[in-house]
PDB file of N, CA and C in Angstrom:
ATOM      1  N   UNK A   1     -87.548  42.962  50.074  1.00  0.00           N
ATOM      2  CA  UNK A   1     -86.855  43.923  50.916  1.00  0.00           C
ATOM      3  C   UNK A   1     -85.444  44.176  50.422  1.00  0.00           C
ATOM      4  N   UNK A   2     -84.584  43.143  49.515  1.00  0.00           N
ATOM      5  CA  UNK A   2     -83.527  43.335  49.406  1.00  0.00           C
ATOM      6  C   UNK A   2     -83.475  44.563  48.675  1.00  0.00           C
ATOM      7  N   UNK A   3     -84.272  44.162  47.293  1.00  0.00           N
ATOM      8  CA  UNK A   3     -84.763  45.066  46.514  1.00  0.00           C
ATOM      9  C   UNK A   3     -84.506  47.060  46.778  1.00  0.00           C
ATOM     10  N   UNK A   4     -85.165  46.637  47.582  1.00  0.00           N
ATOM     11  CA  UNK A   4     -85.280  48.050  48.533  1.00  0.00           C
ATOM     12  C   UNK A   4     -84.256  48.882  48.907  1.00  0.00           C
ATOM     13  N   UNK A   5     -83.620  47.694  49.569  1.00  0.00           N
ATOM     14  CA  UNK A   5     -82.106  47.988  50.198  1.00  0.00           C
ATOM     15  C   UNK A   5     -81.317  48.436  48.801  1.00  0.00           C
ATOM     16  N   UNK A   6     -81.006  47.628  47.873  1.00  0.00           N
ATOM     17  CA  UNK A   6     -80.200  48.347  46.917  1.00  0.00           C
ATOM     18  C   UNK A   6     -80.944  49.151  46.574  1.00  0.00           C
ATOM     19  N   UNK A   7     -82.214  49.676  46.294  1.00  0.00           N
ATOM     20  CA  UNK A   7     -82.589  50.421  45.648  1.00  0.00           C
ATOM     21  C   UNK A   7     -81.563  51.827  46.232  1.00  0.00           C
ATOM     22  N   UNK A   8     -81.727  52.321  47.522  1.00  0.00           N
ATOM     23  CA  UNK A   8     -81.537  53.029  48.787  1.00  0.00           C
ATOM     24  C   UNK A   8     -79.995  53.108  48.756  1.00  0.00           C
ATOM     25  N   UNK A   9     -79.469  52.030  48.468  1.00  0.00           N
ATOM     26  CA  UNK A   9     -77.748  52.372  48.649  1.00  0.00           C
ATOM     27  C   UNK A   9     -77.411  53.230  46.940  1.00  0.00           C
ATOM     28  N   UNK A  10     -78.120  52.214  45.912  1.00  0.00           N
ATOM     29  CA  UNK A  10     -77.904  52.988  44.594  1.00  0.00           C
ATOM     30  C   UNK A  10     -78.215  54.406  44.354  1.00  0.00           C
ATOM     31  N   UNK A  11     -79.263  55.059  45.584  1.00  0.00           N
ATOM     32  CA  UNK A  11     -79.862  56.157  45.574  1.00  0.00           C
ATOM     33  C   UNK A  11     -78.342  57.260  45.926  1.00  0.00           C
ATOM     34  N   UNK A  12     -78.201  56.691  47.121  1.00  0.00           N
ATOM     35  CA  UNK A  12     -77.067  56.815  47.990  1.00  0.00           C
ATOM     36  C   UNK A  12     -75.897  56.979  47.329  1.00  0.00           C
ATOM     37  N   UNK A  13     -75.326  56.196  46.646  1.00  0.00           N
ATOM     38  CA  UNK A  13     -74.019  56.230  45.749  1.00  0.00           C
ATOM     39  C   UNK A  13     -74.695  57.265  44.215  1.00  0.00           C
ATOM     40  N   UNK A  14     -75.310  57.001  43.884  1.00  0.00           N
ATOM     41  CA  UNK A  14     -75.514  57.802  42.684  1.00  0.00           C
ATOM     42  C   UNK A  14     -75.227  59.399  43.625  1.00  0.00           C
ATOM     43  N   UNK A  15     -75.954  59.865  44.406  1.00  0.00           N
ATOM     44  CA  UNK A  15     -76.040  61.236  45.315  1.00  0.00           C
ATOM     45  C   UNK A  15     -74.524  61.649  45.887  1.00  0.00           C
ATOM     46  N   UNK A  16     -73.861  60.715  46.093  1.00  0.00           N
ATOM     47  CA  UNK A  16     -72.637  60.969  46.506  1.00  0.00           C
ATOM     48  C   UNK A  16     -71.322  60.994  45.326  1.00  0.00           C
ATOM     49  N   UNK A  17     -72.088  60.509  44.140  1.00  0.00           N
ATOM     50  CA  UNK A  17     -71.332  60.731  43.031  1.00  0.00           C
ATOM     51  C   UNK A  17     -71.043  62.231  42.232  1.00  0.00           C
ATOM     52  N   UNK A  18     -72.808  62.274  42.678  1.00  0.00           N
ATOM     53  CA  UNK A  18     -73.013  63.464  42.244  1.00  0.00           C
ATOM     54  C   UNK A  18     -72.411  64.676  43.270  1.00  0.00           C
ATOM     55  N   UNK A  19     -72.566  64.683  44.062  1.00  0.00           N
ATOM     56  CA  UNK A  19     -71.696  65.334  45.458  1.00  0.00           C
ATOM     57  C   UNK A  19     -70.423  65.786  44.928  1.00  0.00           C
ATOM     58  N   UNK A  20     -70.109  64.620  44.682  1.00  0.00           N
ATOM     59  CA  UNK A  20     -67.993  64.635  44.080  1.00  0.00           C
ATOM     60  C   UNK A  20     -67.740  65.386  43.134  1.00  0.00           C
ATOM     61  N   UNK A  21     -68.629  65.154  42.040  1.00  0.00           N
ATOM     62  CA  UNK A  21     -68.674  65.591  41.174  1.00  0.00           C
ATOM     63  C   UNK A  21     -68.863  67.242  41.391  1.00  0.00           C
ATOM     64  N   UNK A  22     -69.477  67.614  42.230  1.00  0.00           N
ATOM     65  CA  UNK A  22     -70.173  69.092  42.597  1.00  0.00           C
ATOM     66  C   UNK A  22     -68.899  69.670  43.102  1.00  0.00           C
ATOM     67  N   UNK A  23     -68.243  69.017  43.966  1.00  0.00           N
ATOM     68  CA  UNK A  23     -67.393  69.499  44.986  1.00  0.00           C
ATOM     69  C   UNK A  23     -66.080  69.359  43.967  1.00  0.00           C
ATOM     70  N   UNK A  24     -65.560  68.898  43.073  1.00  0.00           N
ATOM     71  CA  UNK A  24     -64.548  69.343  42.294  1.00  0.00           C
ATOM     72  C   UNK A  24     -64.786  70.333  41.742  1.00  0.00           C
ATOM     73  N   UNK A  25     -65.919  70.798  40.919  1.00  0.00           N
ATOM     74  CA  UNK A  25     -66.277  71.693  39.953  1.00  0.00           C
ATOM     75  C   UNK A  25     -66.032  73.420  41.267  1.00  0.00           C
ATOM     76  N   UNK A  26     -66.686  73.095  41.961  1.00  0.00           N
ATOM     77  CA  UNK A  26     -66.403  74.412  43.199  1.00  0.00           C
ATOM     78  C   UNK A  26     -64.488  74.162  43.294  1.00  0.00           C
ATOM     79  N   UNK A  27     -64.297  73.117  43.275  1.00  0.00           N
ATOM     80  CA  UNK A  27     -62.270  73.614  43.685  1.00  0.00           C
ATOM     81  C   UNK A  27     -62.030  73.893  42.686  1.00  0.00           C
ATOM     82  N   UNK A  28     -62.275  73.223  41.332  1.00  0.00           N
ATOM     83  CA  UNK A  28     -61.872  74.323  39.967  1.00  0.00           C
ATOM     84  C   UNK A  28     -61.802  75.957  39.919  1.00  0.00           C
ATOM     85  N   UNK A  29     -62.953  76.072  40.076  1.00  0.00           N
ATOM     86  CA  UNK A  29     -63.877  77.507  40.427  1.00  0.00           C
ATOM     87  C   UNK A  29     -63.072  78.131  41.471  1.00  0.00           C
ATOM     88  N   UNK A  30     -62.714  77.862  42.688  1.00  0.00           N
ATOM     89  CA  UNK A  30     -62.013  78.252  43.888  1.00  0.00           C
ATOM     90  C   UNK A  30     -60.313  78.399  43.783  1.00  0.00           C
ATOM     91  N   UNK A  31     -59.894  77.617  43.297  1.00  0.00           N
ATOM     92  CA  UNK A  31     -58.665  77.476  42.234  1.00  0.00           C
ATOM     93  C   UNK A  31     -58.072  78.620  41.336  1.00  0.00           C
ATOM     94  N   UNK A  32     -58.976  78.991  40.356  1.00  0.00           N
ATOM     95  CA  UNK A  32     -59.271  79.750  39.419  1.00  0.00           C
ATOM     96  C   UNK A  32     -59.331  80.870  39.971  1.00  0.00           C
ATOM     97  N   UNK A  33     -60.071  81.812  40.803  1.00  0.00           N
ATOM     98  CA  UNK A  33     -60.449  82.682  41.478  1.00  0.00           C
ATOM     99  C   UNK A  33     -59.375  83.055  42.271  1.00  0.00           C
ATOM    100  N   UNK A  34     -58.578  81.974  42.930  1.00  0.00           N
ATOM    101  CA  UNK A  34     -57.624  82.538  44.352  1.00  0.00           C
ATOM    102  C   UNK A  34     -56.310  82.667  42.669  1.00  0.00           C
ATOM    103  N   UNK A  35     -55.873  82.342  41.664  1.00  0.00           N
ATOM    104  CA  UNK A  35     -55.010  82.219  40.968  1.00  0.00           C
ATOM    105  C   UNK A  35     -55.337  83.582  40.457  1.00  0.00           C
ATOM    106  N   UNK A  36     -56.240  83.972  39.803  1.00  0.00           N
ATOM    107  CA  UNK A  36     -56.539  85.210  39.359  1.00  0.00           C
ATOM    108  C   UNK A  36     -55.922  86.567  40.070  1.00  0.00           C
ATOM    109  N   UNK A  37     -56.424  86.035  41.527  1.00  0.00           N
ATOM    110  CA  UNK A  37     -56.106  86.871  42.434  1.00  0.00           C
ATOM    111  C   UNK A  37     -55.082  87.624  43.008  1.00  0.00           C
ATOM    112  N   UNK A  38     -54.225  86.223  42.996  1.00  0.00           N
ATOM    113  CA  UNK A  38     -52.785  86.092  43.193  1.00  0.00           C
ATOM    114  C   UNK A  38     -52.009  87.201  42.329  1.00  0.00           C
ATOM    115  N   UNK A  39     -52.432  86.671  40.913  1.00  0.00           N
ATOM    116  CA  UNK A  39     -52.122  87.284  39.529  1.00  0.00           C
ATOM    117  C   UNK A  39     -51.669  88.867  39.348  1.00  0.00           C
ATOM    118  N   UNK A  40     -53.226  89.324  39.850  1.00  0.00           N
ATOM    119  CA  UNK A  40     -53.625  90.851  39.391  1.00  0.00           C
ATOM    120  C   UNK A  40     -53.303  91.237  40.946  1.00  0.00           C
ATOM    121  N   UNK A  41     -52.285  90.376  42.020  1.00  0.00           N
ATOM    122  CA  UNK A  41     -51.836  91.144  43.287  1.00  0.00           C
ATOM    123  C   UNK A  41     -50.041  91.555  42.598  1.00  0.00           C
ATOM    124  N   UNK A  42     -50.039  90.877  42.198  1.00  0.00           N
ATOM    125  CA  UNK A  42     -48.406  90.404  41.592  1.00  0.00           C
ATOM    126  C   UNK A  42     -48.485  91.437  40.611  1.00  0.00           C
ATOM    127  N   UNK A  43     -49.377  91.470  39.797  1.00  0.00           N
ATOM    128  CA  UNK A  43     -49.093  92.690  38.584  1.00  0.00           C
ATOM    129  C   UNK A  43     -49.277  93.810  39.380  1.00  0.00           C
ATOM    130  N   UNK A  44     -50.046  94.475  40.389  1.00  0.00           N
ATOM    131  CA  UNK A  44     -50.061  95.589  41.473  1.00  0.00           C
ATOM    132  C   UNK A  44     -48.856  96.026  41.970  1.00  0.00           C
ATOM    133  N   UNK A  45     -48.231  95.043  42.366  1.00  0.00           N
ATOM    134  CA  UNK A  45     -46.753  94.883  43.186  1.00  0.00           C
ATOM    135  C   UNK A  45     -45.436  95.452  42.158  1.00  0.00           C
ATOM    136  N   UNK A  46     -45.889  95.496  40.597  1.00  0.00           N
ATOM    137  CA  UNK A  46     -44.907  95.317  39.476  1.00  0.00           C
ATOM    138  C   UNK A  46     -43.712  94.311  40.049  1.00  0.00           C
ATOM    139  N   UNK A  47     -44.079  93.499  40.722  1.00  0.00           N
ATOM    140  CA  UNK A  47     -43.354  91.889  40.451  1.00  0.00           C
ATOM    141  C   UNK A  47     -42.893  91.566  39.263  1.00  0.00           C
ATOM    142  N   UNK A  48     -41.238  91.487  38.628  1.00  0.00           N
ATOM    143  CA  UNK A  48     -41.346  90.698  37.711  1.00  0.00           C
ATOM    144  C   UNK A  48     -40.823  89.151  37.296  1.00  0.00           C
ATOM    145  N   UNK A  49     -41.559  89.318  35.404  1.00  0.00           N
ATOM    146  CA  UNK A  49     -41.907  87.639  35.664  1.00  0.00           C
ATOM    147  C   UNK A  49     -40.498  86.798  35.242  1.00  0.00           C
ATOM    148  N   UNK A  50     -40.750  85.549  35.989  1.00  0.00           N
ATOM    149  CA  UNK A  50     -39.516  84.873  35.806  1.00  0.00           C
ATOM    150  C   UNK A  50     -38.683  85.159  34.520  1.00  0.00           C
ATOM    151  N   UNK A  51     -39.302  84.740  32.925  1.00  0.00           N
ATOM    152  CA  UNK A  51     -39.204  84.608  32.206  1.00  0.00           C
ATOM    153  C   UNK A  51     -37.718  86.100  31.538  1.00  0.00           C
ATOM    154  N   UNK A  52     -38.640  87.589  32.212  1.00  0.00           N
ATOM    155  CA  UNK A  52     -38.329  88.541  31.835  1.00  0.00           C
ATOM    156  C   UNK A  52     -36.958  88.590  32.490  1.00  0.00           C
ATOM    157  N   UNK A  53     -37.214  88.283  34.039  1.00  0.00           N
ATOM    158  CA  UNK A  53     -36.048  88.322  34.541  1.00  0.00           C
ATOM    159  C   UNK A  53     -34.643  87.726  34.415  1.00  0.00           C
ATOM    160  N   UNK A  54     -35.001  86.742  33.407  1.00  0.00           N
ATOM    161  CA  UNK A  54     -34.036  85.691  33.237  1.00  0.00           C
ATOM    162  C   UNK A  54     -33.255  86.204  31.488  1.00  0.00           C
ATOM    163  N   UNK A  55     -34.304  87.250  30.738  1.00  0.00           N
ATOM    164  CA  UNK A  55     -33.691  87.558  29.928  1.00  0.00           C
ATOM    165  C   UNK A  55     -32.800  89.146  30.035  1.00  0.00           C
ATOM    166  N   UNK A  56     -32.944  89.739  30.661  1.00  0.00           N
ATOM    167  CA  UNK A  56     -32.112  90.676  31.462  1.00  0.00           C
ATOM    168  C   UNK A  56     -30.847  89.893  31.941  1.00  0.00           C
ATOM    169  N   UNK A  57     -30.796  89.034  32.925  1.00  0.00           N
ATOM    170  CA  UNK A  57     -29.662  88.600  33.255  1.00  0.00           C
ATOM    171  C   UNK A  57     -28.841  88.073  32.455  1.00  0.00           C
ATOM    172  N   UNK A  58     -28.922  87.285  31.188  1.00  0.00           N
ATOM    173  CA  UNK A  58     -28.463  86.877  30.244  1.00  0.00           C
ATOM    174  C   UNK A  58     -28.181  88.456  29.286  1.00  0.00           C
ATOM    175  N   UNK A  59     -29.017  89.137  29.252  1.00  0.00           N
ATOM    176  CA  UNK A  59     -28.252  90.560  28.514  1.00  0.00           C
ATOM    177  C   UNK A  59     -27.090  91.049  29.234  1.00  0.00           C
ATOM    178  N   UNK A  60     -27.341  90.921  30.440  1.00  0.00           N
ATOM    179  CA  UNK A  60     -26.161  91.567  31.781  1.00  0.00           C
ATOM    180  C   UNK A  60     -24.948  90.778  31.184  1.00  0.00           C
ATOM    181  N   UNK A  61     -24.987  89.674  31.509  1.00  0.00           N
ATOM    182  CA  UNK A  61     -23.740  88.649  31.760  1.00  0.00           C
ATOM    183  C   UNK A  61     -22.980  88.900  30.246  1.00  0.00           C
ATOM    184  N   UNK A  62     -24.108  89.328  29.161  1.00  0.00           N
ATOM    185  CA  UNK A  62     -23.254  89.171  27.412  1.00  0.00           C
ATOM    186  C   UNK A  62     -22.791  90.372  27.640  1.00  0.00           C
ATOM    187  N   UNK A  63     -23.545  91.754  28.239  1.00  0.00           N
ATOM    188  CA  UNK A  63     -22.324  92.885  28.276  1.00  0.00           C
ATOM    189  C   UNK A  63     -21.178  93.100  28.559  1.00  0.00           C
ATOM    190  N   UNK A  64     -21.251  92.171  29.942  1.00  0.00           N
ATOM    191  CA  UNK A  64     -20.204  92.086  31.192  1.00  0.00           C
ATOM    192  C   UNK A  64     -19.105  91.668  30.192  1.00  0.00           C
ATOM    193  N   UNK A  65     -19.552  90.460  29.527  1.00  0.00           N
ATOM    194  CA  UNK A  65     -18.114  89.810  28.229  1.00  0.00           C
ATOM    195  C   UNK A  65     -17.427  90.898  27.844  1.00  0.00           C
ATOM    196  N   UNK A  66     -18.908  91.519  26.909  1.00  0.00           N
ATOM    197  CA  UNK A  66     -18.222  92.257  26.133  1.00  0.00           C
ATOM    198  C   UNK A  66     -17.373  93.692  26.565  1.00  0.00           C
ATOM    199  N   UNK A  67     -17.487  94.126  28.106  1.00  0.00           N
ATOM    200  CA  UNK A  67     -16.747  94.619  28.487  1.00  0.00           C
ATOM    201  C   UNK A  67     -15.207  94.383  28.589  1.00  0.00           C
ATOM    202  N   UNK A  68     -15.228  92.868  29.059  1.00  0.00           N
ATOM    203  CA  UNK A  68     -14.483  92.461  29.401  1.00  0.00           C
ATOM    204  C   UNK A  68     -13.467  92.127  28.341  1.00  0.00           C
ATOM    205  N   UNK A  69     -14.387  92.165  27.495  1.00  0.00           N
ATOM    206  CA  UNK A  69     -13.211  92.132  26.173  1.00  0.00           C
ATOM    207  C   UNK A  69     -12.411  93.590  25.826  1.00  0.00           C
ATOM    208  N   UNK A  70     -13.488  94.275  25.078  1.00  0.00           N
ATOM    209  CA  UNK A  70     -13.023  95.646  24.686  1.00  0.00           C
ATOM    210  C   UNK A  70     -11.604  96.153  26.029  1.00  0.00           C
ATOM    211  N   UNK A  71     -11.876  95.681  27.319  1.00  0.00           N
ATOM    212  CA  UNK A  71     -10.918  96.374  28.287  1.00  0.00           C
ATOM    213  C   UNK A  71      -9.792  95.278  27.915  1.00  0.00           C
ATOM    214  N   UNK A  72      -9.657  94.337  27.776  1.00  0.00           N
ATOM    215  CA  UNK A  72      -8.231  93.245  27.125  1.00  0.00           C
ATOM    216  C   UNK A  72      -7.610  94.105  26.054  1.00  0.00           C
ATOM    217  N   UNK A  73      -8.749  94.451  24.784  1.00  0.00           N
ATOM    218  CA  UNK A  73      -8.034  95.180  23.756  1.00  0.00           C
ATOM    219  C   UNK A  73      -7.422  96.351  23.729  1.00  0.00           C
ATOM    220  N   UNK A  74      -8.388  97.570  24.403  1.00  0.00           N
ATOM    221  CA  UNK A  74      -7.483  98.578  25.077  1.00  0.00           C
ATOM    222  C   UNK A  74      -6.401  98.599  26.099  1.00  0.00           C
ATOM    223  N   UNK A  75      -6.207  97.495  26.813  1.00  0.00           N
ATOM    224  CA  UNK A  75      -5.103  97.418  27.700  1.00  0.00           C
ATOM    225  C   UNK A  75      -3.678  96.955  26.687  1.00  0.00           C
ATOM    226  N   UNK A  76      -4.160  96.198  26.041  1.00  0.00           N
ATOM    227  CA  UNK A  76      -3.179  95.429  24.641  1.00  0.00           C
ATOM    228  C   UNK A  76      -2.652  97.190  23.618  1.00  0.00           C
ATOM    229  N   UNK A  77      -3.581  97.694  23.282  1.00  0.00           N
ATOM    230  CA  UNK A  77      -3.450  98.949  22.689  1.00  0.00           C
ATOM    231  C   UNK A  77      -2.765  99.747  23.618  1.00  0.00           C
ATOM    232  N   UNK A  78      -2.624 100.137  24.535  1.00  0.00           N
ATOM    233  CA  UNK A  78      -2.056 101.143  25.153  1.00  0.00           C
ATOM    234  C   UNK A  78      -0.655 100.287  25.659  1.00  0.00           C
ATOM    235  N   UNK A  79      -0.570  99.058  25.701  1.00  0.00           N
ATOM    236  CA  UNK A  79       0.755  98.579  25.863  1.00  0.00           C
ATOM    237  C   UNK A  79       1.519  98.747  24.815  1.00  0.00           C
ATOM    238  N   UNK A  80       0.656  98.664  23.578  1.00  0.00           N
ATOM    239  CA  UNK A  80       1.874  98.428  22.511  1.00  0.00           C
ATOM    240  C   UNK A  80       1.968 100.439  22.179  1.00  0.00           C
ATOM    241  N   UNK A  81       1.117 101.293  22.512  1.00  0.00           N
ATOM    242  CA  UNK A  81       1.580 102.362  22.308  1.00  0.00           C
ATOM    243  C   UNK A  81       2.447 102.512  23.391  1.00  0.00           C
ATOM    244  N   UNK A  82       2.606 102.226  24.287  1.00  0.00           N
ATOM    245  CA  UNK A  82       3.832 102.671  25.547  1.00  0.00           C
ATOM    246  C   UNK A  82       4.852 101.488  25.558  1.00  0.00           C
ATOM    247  N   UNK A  83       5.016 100.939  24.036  1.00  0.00           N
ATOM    248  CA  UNK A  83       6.217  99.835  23.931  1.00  0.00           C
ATOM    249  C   UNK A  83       7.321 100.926  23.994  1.00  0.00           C
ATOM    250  N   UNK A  84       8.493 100.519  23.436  1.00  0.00           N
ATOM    251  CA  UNK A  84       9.912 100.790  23.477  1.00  0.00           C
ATOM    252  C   UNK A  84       9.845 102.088  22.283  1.00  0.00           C
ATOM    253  N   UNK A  85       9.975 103.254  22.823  1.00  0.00           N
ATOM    254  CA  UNK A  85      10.188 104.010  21.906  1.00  0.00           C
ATOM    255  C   UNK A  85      11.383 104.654  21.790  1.00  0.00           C
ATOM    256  N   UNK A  86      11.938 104.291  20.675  1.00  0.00           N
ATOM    257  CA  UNK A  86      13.598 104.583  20.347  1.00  0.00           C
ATOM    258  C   UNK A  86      13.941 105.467  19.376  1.00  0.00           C
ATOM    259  N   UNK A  87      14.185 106.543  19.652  1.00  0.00           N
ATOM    260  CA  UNK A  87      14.768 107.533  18.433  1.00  0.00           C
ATOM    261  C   UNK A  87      15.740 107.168  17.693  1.00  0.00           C
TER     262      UNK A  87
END
């Protein structure tokens, strides 16, 4: 009878292994599907992606410099043309 008994629990655990096994492969699958989804809602939306957005802002901020420069040099230029002019 013991026999039996493990036979029945090994039946049991093998079936529930297999179960687990089943039931990850569906959240992969379910996973995959809602991510996709997400995806091609976000590209609909023209959402953009981090990556892009982050290289725009870094173009912004190097203009902003370089504004900020060129207006130092023209302010420097127009001082020294409106220096002391002495006949």
């Amino acid at each position: 009878m013991a026999t039996g008994t493990n036979r029945i629990f090994d039946d049991f655990a093998r079936l529930m292994t297999d179960a687990a096994g089943a039931a990850q492969g569906v959240r992969k699958e379910v996973e995959t599907a809602v991510h996709a989804q997400a995806e091609r809602f976000l590209n609909n939306m023209d959402v953009v992606k981090r990556e892009e957005f982050e290289a725009v802002r870094e173009m912004a901020a190097r203009a902003r410099d370089e504004n900020e420069a060129l207006k130092a040099r023209i302010e420097a230029l127009e001082a020294k043309l409106a220096g002391p002019t002495s006949l």
